[in-house]
Protein backbone atom coordinates (compact mmCIF):
# COMPACT_ATOMS: atom_id res chain seq x y z
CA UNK A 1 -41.24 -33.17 -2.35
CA UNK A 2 -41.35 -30.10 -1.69
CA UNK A 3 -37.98 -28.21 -0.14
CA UNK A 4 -38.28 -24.93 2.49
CA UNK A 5 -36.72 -21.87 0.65
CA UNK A 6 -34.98 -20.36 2.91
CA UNK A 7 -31.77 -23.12 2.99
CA UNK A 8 -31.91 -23.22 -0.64
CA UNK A 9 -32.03 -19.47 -1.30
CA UNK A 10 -28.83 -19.19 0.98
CA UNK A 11 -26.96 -21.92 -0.41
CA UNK A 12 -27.32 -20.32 -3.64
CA UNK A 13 -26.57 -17.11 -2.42
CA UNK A 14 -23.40 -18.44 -0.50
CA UNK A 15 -21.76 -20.19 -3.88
CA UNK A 16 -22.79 -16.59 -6.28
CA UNK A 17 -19.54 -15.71 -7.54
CA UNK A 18 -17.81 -12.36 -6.77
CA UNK A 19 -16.96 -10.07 -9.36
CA UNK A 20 -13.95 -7.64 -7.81
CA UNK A 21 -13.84 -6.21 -11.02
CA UNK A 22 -17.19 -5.93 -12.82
CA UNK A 23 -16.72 -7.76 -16.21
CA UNK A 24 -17.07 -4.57 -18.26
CA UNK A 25 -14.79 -5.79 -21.31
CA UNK A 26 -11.54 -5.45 -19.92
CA UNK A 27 -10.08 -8.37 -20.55
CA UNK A 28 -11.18 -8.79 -23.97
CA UNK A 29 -10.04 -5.48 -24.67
CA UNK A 30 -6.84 -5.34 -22.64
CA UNK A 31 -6.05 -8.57 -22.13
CA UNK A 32 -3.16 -9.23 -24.39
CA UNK A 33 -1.21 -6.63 -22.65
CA UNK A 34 1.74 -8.59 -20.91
CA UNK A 35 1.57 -8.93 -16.92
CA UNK A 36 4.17 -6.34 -15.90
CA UNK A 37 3.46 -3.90 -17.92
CA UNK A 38 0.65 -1.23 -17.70
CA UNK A 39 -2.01 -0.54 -20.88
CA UNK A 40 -2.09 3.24 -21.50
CA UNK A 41 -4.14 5.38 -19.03
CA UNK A 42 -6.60 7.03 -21.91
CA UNK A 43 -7.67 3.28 -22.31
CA UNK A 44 -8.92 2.51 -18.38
CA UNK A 45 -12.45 3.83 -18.40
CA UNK A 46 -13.68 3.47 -14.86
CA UNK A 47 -12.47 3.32 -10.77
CA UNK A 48 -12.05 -0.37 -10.91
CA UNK A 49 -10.10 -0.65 -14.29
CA UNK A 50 -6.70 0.69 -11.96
CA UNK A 51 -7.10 -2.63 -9.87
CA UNK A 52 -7.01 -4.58 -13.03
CA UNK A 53 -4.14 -2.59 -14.06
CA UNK A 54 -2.45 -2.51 -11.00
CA UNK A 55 -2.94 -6.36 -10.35
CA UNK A 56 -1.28 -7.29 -13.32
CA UNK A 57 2.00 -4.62 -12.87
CA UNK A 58 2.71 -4.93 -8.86
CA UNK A 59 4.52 -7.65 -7.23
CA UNK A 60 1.75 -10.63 -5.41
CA UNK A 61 2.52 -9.19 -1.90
CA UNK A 62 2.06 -5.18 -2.21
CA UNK A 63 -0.90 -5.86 -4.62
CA UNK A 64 -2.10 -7.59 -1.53
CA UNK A 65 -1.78 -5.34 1.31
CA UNK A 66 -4.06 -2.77 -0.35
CA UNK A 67 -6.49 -5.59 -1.67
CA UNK A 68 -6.66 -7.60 1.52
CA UNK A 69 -9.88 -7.63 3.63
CA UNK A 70 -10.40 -9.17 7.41
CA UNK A 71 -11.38 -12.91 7.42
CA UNK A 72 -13.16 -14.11 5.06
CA UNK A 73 -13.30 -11.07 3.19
CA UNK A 74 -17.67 -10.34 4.02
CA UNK A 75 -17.36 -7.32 4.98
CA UNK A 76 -15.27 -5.88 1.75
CA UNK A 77 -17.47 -8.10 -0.27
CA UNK A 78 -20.35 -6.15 0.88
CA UNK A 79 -18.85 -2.51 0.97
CA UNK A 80 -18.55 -3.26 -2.66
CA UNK A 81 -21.72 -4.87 -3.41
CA UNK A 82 -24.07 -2.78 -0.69
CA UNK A 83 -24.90 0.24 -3.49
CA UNK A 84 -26.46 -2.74 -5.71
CA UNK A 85 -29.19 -3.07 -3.50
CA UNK A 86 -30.68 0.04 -3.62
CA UNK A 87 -32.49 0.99 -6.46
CA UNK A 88 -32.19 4.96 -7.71
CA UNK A 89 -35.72 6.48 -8.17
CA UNK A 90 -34.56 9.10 -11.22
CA UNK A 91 -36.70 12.16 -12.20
CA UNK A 92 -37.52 13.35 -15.38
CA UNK A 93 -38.09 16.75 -17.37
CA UNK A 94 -35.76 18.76 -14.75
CA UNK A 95 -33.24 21.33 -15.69
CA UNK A 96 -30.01 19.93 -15.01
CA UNK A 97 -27.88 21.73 -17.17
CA UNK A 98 -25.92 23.21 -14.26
CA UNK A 99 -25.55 20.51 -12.17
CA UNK A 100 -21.25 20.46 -12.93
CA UNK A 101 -21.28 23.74 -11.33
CA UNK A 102 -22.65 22.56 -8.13
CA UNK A 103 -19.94 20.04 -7.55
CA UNK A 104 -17.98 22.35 -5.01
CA UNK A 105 -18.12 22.12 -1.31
CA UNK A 106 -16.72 22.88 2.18
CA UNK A 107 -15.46 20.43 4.32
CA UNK A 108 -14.81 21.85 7.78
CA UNK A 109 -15.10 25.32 6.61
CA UNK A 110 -12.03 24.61 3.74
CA UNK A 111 -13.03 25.18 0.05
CA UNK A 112 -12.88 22.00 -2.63
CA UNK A 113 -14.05 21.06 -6.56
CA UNK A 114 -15.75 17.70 -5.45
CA UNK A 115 -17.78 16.41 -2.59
CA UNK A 116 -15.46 13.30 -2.49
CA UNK A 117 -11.38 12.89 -1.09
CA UNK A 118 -8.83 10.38 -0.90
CA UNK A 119 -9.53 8.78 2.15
CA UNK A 120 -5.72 7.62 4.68
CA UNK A 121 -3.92 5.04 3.21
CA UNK A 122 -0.53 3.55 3.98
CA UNK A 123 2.50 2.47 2.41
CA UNK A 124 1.82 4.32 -1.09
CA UNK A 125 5.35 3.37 -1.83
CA UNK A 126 4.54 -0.19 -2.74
CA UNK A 127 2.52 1.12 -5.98
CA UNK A 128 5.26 3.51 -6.87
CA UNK A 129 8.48 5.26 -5.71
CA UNK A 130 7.13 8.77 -5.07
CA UNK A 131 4.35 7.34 -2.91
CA UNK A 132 2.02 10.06 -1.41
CA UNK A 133 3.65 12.67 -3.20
CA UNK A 134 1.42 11.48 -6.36
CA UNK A 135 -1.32 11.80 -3.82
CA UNK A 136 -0.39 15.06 -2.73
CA UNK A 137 -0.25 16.56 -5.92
CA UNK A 138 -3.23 14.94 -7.75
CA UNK A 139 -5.18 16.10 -4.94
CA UNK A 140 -3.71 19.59 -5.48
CA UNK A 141 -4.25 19.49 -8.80
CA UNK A 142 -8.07 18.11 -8.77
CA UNK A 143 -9.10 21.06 -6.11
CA UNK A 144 -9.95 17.86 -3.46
CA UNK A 145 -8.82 16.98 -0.02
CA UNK A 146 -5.88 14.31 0.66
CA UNK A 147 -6.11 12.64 4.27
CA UNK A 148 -2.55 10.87 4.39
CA UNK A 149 -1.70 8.21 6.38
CA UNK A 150 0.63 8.45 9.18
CA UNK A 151 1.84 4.84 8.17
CA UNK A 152 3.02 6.45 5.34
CA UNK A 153 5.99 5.18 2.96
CA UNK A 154 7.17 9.02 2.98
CA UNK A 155 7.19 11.68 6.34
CA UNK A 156 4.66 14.38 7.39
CA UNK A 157 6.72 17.07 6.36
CA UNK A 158 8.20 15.28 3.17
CA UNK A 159 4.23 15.12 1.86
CA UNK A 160 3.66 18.36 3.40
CA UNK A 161 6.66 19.79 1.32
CA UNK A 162 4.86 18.23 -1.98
CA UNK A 163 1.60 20.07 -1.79
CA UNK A 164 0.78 22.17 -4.94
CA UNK A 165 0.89 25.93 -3.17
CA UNK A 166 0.63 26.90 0.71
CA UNK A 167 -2.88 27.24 0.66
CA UNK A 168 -3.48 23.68 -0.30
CA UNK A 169 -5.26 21.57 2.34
CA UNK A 170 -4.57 18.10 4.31
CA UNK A 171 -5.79 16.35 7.16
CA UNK A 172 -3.45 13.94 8.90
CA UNK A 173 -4.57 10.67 10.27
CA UNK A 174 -2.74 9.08 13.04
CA UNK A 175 -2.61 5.97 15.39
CA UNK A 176 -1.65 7.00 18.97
CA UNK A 177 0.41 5.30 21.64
CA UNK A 178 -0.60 5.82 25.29
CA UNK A 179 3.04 7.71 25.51
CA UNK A 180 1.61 11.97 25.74
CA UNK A 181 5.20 13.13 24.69
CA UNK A 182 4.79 11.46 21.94
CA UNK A 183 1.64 12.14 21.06
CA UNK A 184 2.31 15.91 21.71
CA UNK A 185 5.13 15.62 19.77
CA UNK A 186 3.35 13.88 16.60
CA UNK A 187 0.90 16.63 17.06
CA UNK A 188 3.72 19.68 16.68
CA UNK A 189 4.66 18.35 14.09
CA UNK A 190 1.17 18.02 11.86
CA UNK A 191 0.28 21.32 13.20
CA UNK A 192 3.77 22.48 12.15
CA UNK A 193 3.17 21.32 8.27
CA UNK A 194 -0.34 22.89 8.56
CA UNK A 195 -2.39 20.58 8.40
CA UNK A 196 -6.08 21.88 9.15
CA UNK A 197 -7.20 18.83 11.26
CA UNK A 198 -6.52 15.20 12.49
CA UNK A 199 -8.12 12.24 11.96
CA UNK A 200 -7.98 9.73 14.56
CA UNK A 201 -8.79 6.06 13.43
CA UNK A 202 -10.87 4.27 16.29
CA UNK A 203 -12.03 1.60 14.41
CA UNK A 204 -8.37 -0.45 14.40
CA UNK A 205 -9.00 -1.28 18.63
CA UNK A 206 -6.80 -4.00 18.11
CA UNK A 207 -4.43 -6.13 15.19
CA UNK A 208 -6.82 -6.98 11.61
CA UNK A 209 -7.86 -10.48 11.52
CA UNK A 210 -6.29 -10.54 7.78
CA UNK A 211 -5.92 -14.34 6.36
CA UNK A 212 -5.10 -13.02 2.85
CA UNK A 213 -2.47 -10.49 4.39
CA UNK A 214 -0.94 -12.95 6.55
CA UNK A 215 -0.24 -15.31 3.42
CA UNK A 216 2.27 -13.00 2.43
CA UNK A 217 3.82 -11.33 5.58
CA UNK A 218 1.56 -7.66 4.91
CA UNK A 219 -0.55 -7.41 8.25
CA UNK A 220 -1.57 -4.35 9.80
CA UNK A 221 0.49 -1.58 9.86
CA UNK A 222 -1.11 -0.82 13.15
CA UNK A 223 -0.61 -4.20 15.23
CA UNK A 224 -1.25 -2.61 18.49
CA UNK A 225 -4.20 -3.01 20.91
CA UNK A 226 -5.22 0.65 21.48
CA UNK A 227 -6.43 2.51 24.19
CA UNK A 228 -9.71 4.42 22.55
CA UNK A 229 -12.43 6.34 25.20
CA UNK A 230 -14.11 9.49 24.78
CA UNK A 231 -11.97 10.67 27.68
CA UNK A 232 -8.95 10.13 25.87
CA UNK A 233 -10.27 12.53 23.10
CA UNK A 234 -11.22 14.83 25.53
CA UNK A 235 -7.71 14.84 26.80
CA UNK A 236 -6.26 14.56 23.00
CA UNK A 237 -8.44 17.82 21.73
CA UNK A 238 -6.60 19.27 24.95
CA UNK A 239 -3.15 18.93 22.90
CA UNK A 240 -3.75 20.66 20.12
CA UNK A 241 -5.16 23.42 18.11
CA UNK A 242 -6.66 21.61 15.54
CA UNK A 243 -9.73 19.31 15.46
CA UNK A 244 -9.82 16.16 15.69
CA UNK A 245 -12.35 13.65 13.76
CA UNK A 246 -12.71 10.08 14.81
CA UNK A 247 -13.06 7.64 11.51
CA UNK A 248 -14.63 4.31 12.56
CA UNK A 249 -18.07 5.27 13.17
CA UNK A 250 -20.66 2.13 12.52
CA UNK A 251 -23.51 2.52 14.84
CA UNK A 252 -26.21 5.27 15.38
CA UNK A 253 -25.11 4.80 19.28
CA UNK A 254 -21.75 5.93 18.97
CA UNK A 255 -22.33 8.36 16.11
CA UNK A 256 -24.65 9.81 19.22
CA UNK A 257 -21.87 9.46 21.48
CA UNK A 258 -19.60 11.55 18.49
CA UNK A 259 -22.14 14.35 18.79
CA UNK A 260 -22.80 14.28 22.58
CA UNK A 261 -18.84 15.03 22.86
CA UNK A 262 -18.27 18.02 20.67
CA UNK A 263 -16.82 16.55 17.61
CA UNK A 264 -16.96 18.97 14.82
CA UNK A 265 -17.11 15.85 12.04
CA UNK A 266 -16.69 11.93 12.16
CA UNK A 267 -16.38 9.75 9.71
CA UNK A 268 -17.98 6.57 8.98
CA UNK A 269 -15.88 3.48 8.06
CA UNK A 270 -15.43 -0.02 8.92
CA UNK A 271 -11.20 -0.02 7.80
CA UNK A 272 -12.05 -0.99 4.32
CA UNK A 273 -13.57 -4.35 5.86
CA UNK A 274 -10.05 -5.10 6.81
CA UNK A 275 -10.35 -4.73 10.54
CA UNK A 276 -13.47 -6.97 11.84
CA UNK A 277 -15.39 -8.82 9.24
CA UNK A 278 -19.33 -8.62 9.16
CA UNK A 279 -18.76 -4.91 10.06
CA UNK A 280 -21.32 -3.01 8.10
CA UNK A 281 -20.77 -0.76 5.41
CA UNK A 282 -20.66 2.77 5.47
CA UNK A 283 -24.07 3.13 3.29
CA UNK A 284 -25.57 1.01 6.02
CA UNK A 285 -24.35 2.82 8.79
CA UNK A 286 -25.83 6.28 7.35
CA UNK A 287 -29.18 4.59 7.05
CA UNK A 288 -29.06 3.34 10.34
CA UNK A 289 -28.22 7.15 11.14
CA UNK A 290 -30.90 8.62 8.93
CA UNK A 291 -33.23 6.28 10.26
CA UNK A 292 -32.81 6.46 13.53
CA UNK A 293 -31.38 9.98 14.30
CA UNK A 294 -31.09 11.83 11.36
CA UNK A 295 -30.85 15.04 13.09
CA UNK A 296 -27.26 14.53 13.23
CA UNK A 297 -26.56 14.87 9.98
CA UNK A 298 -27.16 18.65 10.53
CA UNK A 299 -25.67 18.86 13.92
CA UNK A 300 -22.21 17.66 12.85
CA UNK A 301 -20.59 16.75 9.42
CA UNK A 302 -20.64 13.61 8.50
CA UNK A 303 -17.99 11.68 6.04
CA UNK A 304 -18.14 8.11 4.91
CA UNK A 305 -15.79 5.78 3.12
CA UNK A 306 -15.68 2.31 2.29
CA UNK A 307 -16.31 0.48 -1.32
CA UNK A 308 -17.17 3.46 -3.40
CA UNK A 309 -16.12 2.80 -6.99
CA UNK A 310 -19.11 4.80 -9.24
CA UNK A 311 -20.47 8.21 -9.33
CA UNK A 312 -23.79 6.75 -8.12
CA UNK A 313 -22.50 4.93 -5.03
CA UNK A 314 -21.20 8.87 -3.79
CA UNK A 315 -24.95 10.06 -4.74
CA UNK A 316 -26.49 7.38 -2.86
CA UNK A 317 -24.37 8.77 0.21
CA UNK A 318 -24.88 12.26 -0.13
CA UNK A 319 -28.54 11.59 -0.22
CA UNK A 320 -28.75 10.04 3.23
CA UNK A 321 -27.19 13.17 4.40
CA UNK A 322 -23.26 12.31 4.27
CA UNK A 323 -21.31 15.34 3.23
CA UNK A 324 -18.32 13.95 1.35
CA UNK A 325 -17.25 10.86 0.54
CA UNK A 326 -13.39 9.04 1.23
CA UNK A 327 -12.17 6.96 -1.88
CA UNK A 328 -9.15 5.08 -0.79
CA UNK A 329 -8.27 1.62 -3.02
CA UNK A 330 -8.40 3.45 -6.56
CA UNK A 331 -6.54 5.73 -5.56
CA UNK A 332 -3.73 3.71 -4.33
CA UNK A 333 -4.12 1.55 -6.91
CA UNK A 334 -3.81 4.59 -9.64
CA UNK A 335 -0.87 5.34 -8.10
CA UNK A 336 1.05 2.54 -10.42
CA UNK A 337 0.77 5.37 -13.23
CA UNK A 338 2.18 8.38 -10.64
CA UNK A 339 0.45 11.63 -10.46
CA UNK A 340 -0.99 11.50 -13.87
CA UNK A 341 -3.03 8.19 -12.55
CA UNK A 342 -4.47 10.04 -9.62
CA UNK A 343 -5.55 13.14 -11.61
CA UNK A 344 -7.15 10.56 -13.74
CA UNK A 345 -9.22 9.08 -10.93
CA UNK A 346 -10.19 12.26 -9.72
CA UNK A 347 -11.46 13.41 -12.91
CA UNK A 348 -13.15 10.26 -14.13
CA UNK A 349 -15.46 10.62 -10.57
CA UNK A 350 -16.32 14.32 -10.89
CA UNK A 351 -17.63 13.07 -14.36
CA UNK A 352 -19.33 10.03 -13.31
CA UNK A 353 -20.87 11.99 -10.41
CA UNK A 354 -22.33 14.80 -12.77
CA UNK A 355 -23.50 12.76 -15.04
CA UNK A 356 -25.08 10.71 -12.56
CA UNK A 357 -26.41 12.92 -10.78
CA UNK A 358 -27.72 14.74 -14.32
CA UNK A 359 -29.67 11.18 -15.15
CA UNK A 360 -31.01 11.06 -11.45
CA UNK A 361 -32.84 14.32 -12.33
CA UNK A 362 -30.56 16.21 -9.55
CA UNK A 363 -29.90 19.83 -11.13
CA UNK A 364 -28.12 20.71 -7.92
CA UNK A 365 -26.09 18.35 -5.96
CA UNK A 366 -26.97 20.26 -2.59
CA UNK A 367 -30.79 19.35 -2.66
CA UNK A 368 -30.13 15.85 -3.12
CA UNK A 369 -31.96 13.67 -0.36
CA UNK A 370 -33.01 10.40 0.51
CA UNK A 371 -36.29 10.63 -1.65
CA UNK A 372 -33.66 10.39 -4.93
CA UNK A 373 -33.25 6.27 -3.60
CA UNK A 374 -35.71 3.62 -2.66
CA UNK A 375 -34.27 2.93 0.58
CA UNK A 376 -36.20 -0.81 0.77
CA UNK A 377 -33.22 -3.38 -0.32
CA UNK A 378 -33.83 -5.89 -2.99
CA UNK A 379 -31.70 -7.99 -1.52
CA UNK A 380 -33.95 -11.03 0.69
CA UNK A 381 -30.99 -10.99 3.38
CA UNK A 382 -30.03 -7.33 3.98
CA UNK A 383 -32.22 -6.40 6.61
């Protein structure tokens, strides 16, 4: 008798297991390390090895606030897994000698070593006492851009006070009440630590639907439903000096409706899949956008974050156009090992990009493009 394919192909699909961590050897060779305590940092080789480490030293409930993902956990299964299904179309017998020297690049005019930054994250604190500080100052160290969190375990001006030299650049993100005195007043204050811009989440409308967070009391640090319109940032941009760059985008309509209203960037995001699950990914979203209206990519700049854990999965972004990439779960998770496990992070991607990018047959990082991926999925159900 014969069966039709399509239930059995999505049963089977449905019980595949999910690897967070890729089984790369860790646990054979780090395994006997006792929980509590962290194996040396020269021994963690990639982006995900800090989630094994910081899994086994943090207490059950902060490990989970910065693992947790809405629902049932689909859409941070697929932020993860999304870069699997496209297949890298390398080139051969090109000079890419140079390609490490073609890292660099502006973001809103402002100089960095690395097309990628840490992307806002709250309560840094609950991987280690000096919280964004390490963040600060890894950043400053690595030469790349720190977005903190205004749900931050420290203050605006206490992370402003950590940066490595005046000249070093953040963004701030914030939440916003409907109160203007306090908005205006949250605003004097980033624009008082000098902070270049502000990025303003829009993707958190209302309270995460977090199952796994709610198990252990760490929900949402924003709980609030939220009054978002495009008048509102009309009125917001009237407040202050600095831009302002909605993160949230995940549609081709409203990354229209972005450009259409004089943003200067926006970022792409769905909240780390922890805000709406079946959100799409950010790789997604930029192919809808490349697709469909790819002349944005040059009218605006465009930043994405979500699931990037390898040097390819930033290539595969910058090749639909995306101008630099937000990391945000490594590096709170390399926070466990303070500053030293953030400089770590940011050097182990620089590497993995080059090198990626060297074995793609990309000898400059700035003429990468789509042709560099086959943008037809290999997965049956990823349409």
């Amino acid at each position: 008798m014969r069966f039709p394919l399509l239930p059995l192909a999505s049963v089977a699909f449905a019980a595949r297991p999910f690897l967070n961590e890729p089984d790369t050897g860790i646990d054979e060779a780090l395994g006997a390390i006792a929980n509590g305590t962290l194996p040396d940092l020269d021994s963690l080789v990639g982006l995900p090895d800090f989630e094994w480490a910081a899994r086994r030293k943090m207490n059950t409930s902060s490990y989970t606030y910065y693992r947790n993902g809405a629902a049932g956990e689909w859409s941070y299964r697929n932020n993860l897994e999304v870069f699997q299904r496209f297949r890298l179309r390398p080139r051969v017998m090109v000079d890419i000698t140079n390609i490490e020297s073609t890292l660099p690049t502006t973001i809103l005019g402002h100089d960095f070593s690395a097309p990628f930054f840490i992307s806002p994250c709250a309560r840094a604190g609950y991987a280690h006492p000096d919280a964004e500080l390490n963040l600060v100052k890894g950043a400053a160290a690595g030469n790349i851009l720190y977005m903190p969190a205004l749900y931050a375990t420290k203050s605006v001006e206490e992370i402003a006070a950590a940066k490595g030299n005046s000249s070093q650049v953040l963004f701030q993100q914030v939440y916003l009440t409907e109160n203007d005195t306090e908005t205006l007043q949250l605003f004097s204050r980033i624009e008082a630590t000098g902070s270049k811009a502000i990025i303003l989440t829009v993707d958190s409308a209302a309270d995460g639907n977090r199952h796994r967070a709610k198990r252990y009391g760490v929900g949402s640090a924003d709980s609030s439903y939220s009054y978002l319109t495009w008048n509102l940032y009309h009125k917001l941009s009237n407040m202050t000096s600095l831009p302002i760059i909605p993160k949230g985008i995940q549609t081709v309509d409203d990354a229209r409706l972005a450009v259409q209203n004089g943003v200067k960037a926006f970022m792409i995001s769905n909240h780390g899949g922890r805000q709406l699950d079946t959100t799409p990914s950010s790789l997604e979203v930029a192919l809808e956008i490349h697709n469909e209206a790819p002349e944005i990519f040059k009218q605006v700049e465009v930043y994405a974050d979500g699931g990037v854990r390898y040097g390819a999965d930033v290539l595969k972004l910058l090749a639909l156009g995306v101008r630099a990439v937000g990391v945000g779960r490594p590096f709170m998770f390399s926070n466990v090992y303070g500053v030293d496990g953030v400089k770590r992070v940011i050097e182990m991607l620089k590497h993995e990009v080059a090198i990626d990018a060297a074995n793609l047959g990309v000898g400059d990082l700035k003429k990468i493009g789509p042709q560099y991926v086959n943008w037809k999925s290999t997965n049956v159900w990823f349409s």
